[in-house]
PDB file of N, CA and C in Angstrom:
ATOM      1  N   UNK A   1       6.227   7.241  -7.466  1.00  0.00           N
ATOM      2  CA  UNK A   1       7.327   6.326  -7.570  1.00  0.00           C
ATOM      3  C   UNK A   1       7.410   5.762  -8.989  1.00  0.00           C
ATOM      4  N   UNK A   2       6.399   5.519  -9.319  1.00  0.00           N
ATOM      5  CA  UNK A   2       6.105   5.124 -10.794  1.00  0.00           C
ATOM      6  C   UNK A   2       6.886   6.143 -12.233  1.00  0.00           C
ATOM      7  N   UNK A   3       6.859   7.297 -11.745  1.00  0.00           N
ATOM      8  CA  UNK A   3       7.829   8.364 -12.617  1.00  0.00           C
ATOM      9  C   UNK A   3       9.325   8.359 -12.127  1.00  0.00           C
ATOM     10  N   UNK A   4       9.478   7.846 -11.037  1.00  0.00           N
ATOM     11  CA  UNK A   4      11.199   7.584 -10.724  1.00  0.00           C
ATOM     12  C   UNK A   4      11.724   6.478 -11.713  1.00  0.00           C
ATOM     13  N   UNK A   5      10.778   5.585 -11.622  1.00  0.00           N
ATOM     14  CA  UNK A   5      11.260   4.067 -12.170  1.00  0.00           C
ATOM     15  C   UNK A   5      10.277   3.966 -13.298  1.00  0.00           C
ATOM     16  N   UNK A   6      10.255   4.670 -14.251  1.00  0.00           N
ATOM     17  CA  UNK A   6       9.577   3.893 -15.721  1.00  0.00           C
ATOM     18  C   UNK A   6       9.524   3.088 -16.416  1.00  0.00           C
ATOM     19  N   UNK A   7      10.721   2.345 -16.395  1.00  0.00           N
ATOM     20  CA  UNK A   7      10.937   1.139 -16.883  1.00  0.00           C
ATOM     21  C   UNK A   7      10.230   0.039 -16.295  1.00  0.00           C
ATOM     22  N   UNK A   8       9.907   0.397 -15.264  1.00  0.00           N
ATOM     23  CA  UNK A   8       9.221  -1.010 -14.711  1.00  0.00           C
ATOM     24  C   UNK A   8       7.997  -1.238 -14.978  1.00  0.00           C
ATOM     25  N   UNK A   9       7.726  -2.932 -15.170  1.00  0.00           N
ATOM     26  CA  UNK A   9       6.202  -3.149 -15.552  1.00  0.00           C
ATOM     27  C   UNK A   9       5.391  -3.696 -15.268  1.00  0.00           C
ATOM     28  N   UNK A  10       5.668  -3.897 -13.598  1.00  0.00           N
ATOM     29  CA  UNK A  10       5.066  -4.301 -12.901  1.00  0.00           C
ATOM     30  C   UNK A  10       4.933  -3.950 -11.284  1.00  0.00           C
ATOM     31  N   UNK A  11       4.174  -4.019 -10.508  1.00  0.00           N
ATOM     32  CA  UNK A  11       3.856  -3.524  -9.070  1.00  0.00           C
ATOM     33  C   UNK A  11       5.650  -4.392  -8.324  1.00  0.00           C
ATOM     34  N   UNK A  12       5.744  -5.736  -8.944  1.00  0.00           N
ATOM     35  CA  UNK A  12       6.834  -6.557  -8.483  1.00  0.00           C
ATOM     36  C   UNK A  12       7.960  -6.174  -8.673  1.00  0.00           C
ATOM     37  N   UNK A  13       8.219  -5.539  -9.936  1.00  0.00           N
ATOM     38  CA  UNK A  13       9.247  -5.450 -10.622  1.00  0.00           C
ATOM     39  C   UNK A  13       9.784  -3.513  -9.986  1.00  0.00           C
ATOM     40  N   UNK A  14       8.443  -3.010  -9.996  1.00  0.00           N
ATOM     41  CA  UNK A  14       8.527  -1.586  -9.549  1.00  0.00           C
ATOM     42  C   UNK A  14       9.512  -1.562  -7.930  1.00  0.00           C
ATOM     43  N   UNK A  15       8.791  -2.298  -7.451  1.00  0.00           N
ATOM     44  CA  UNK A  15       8.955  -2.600  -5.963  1.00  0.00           C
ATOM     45  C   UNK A  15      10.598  -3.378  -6.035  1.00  0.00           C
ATOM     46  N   UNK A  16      11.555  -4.123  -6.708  1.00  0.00           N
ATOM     47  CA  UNK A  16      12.582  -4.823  -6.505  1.00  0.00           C
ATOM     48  C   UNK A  16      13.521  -3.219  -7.219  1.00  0.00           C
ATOM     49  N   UNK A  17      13.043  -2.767  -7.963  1.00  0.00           N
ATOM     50  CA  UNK A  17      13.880  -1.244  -8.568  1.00  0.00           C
ATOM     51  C   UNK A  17      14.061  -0.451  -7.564  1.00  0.00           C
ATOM     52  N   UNK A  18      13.298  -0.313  -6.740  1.00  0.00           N
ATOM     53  CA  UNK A  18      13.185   0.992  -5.486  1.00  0.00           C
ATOM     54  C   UNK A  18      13.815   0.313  -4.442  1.00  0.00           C
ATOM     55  N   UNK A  19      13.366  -1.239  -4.532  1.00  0.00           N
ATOM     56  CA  UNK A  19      14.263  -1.069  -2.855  1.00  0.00           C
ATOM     57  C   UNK A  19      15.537  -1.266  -3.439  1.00  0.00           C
ATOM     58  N   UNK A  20      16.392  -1.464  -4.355  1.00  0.00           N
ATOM     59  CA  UNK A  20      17.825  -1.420  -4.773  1.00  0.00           C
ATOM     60  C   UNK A  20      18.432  -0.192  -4.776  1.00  0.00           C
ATOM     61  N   UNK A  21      18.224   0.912  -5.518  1.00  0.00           N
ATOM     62  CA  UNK A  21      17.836   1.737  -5.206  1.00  0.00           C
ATOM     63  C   UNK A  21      18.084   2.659  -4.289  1.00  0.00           C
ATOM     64  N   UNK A  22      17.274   2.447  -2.930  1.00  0.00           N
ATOM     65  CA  UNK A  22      17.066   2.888  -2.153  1.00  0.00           C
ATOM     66  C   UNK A  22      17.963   2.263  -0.824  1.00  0.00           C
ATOM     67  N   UNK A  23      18.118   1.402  -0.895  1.00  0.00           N
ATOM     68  CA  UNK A  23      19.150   0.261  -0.257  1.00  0.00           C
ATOM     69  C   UNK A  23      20.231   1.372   0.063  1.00  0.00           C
ATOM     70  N   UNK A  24      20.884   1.664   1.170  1.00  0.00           N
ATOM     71  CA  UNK A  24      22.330   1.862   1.167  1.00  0.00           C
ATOM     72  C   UNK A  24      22.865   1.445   2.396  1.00  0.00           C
ATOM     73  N   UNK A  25      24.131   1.904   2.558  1.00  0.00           N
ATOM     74  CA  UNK A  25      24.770   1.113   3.788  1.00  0.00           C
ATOM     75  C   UNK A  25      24.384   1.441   5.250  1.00  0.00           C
ATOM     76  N   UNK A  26      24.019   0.087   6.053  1.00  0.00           N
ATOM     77  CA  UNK A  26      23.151   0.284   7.034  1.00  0.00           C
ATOM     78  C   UNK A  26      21.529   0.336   7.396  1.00  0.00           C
ATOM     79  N   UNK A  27      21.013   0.700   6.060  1.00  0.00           N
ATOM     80  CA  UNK A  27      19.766   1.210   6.477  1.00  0.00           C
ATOM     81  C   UNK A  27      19.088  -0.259   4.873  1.00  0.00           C
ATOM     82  N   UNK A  28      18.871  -1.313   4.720  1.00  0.00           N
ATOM     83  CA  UNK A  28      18.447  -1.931   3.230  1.00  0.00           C
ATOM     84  C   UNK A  28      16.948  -1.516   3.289  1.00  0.00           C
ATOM     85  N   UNK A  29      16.487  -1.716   2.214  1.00  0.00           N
ATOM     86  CA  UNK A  29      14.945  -1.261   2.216  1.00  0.00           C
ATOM     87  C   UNK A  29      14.391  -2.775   1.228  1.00  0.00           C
ATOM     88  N   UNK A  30      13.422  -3.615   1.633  1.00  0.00           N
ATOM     89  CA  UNK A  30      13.465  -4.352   1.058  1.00  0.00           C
ATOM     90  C   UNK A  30      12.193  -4.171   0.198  1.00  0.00           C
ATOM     91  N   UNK A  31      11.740  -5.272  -0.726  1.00  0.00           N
ATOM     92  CA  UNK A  31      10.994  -4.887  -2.180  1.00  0.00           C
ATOM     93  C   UNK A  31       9.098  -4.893  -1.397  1.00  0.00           C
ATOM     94  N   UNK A  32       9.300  -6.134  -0.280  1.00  0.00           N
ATOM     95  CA  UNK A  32       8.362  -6.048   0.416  1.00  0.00           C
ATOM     96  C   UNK A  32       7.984  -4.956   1.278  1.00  0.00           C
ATOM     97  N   UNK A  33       8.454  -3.759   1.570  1.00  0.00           N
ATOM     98  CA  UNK A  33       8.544  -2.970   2.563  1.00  0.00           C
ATOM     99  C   UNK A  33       7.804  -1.376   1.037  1.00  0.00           C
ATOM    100  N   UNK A  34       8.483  -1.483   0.111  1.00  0.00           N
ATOM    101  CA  UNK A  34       7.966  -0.735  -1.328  1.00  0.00           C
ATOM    102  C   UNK A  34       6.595  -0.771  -1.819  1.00  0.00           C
ATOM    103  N   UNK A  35       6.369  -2.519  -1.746  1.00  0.00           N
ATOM    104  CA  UNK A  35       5.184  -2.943  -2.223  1.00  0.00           C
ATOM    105  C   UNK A  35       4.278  -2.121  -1.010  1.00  0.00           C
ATOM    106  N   UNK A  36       4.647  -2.459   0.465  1.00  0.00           N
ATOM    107  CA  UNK A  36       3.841  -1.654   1.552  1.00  0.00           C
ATOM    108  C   UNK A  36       3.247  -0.293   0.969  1.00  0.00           C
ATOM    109  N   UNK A  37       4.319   0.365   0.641  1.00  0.00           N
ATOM    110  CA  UNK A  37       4.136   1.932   0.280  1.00  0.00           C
ATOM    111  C   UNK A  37       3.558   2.396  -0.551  1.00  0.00           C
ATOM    112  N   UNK A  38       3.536   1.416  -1.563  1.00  0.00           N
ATOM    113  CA  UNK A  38       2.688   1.059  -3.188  1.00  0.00           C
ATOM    114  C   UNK A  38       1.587   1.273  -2.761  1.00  0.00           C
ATOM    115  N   UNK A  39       0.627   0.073  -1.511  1.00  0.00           N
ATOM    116  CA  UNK A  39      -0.434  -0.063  -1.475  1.00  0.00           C
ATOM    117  C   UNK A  39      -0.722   0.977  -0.241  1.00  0.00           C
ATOM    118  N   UNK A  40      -0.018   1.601   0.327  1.00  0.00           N
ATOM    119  CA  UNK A  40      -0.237   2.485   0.906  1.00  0.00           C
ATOM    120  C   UNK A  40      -0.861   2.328   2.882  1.00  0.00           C
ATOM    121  N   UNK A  41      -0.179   0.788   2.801  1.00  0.00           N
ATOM    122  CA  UNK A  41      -0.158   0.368   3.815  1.00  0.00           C
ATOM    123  C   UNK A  41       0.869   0.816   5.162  1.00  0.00           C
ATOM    124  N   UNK A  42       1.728   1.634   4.317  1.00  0.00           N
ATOM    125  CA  UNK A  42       2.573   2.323   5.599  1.00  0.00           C
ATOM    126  C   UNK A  42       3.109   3.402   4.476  1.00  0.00           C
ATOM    127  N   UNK A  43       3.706   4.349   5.179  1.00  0.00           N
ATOM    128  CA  UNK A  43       4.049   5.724   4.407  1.00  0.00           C
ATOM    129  C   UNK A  43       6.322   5.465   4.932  1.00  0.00           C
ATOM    130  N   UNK A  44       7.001   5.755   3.915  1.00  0.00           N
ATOM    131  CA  UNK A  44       8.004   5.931   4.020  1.00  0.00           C
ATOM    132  C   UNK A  44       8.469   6.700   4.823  1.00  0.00           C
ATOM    133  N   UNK A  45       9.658   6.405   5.090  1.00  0.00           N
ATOM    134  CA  UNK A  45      10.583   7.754   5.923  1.00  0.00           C
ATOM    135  C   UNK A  45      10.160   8.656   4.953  1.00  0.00           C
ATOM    136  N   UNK A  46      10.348  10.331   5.368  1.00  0.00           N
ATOM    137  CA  UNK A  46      11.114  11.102   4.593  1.00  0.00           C
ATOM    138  C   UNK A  46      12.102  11.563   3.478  1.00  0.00           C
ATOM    139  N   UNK A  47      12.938  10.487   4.431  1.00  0.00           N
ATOM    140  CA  UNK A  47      14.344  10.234   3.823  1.00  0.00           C
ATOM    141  C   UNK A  47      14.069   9.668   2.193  1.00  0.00           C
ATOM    142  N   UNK A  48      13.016   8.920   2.069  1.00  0.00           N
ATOM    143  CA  UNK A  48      13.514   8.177   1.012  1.00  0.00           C
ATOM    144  C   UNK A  48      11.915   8.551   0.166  1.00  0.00           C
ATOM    145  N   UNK A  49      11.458   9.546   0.737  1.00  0.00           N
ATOM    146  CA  UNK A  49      10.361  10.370  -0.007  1.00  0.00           C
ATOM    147  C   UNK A  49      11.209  11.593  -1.223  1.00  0.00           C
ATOM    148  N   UNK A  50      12.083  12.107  -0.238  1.00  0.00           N
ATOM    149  CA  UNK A  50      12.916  13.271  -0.508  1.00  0.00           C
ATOM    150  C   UNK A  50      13.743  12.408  -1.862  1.00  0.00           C
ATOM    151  N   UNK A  51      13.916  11.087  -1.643  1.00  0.00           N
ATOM    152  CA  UNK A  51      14.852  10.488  -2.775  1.00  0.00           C
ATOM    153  C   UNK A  51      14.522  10.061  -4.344  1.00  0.00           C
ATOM    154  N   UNK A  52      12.691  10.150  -3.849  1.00  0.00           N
ATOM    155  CA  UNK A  52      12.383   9.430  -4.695  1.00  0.00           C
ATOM    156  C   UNK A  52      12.086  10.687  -5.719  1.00  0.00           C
ATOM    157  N   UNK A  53      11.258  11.902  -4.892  1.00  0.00           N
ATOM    158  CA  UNK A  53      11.280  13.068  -5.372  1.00  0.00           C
ATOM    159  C   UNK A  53      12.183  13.498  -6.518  1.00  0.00           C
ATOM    160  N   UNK A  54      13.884  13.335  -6.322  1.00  0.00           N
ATOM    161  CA  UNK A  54      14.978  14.088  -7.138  1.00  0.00           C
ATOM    162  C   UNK A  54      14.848  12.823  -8.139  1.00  0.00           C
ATOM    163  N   UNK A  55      14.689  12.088  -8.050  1.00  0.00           N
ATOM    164  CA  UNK A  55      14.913  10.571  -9.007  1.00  0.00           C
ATOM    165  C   UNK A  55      13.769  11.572 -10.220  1.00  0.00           C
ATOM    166  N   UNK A  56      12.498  11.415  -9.573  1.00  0.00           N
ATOM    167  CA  UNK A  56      11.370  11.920 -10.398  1.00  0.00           C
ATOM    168  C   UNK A  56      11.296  13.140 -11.383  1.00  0.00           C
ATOM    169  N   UNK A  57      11.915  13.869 -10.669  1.00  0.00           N
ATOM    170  CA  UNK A  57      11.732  15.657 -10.668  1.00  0.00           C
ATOM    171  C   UNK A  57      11.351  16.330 -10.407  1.00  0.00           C
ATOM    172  N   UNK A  58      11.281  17.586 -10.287  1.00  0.00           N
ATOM    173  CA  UNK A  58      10.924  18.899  -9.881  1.00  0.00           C
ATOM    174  C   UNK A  58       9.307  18.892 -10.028  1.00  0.00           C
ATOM    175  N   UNK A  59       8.785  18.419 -11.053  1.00  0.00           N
ATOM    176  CA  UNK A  59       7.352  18.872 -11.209  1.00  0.00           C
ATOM    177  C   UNK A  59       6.870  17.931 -10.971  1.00  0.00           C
ATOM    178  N   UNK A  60       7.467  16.773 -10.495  1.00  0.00           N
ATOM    179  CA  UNK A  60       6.706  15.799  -9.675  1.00  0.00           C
ATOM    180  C   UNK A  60       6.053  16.459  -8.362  1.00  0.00           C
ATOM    181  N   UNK A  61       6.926  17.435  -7.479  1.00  0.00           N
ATOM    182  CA  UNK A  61       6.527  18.342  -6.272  1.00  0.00           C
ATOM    183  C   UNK A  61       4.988  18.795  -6.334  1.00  0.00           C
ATOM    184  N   UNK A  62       5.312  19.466  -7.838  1.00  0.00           N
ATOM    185  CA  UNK A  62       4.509  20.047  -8.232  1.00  0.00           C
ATOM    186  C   UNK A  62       2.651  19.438  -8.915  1.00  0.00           C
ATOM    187  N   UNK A  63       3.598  18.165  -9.102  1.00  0.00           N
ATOM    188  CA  UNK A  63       1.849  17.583  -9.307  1.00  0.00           C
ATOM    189  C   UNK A  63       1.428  17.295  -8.467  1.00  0.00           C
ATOM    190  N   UNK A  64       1.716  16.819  -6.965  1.00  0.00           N
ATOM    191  CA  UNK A  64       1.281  16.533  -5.981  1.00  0.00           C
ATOM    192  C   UNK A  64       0.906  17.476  -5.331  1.00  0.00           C
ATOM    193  N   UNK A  65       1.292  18.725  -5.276  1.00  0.00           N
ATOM    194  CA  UNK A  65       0.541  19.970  -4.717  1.00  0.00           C
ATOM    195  C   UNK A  65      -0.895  20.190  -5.421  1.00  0.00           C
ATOM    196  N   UNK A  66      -0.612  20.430  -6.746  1.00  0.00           N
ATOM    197  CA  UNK A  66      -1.961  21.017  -7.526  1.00  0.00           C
ATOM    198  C   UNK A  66      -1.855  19.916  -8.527  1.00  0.00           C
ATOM    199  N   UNK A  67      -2.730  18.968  -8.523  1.00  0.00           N
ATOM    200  CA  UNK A  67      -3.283  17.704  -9.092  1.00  0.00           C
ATOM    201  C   UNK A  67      -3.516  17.918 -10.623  1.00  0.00           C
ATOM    202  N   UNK A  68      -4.422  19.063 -10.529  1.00  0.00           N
ATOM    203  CA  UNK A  68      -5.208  19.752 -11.564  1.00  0.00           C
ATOM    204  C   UNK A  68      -4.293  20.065 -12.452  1.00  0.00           C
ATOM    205  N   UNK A  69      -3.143  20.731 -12.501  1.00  0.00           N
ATOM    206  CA  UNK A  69      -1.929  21.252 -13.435  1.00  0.00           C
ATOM    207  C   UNK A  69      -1.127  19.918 -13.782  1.00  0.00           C
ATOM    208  N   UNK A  70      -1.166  18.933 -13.594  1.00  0.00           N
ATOM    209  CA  UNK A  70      -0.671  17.926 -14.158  1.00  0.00           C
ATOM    210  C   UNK A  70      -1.395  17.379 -15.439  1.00  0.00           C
ATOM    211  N   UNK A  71      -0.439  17.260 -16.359  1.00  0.00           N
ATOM    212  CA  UNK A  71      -0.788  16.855 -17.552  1.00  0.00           C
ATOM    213  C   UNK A  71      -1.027  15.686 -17.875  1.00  0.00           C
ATOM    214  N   UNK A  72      -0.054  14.952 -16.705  1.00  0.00           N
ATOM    215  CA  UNK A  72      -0.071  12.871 -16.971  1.00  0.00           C
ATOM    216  C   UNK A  72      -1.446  12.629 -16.321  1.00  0.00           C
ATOM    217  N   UNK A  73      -1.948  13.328 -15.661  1.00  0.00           N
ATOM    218  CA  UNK A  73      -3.017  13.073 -14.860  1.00  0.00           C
ATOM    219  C   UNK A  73      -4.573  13.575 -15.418  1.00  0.00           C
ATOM    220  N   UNK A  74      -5.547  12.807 -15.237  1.00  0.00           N
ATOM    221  CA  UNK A  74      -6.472  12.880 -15.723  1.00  0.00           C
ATOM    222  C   UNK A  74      -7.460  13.938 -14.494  1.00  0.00           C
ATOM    223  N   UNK A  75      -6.990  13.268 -13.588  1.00  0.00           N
ATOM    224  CA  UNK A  75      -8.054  13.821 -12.357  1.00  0.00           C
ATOM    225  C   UNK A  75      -8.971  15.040 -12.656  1.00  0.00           C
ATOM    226  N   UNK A  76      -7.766  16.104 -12.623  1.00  0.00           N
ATOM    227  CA  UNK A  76      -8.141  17.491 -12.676  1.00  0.00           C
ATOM    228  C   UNK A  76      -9.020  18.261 -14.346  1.00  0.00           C
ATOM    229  N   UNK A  77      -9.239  17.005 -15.255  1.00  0.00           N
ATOM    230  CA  UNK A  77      -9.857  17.353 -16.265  1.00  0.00           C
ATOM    231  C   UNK A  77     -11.231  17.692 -15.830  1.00  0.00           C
ATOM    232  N   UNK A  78     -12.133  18.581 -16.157  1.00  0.00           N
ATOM    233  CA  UNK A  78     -13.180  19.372 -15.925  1.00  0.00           C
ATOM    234  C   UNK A  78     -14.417  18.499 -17.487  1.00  0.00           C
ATOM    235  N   UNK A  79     -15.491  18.121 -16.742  1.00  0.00           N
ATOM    236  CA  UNK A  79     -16.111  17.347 -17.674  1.00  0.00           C
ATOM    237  C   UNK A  79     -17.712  18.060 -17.890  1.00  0.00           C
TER     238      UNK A  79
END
């Protein structure tokens, strides 16, 4: 989520970007319900996995499959 919304610079500020955002008619998503997802206290619909995905990009898919091939990511460095 953090590569959808770069501008933001904070867990608070991250969280009020996404649920706006993500908000549409009928369904609001609020900043408290983001922060949830942040900390990984509940997992999103789909719906708004799939959204955050196209926001991000394509090789966002892709870092989450194979960790290791990500460049922003340290994980997969071999020490």
């Amino acid at each position: 989520m953090r590569r959808a919304f770069p501008e933001a610079g904070s867990e608070n500020e991250l969280a009020e970007l996404a649920a706006e955002v993500l908000s549409h008619d009928g369904r609001p998503v609020h900043a408290r319900t983001v922060r949830n997802w942040l900390r990984c206290e509940n997992a999103p619909h789909f719906r708004y996995v799939l959204r955050v995905i196209a926001m991000a990009g394509a090789e966002t898919v892709f870092a989450v499959l194979e960790p290791e091939a990500d460049p922003a990511s340290n994980r997969g460095a071999r020490r």
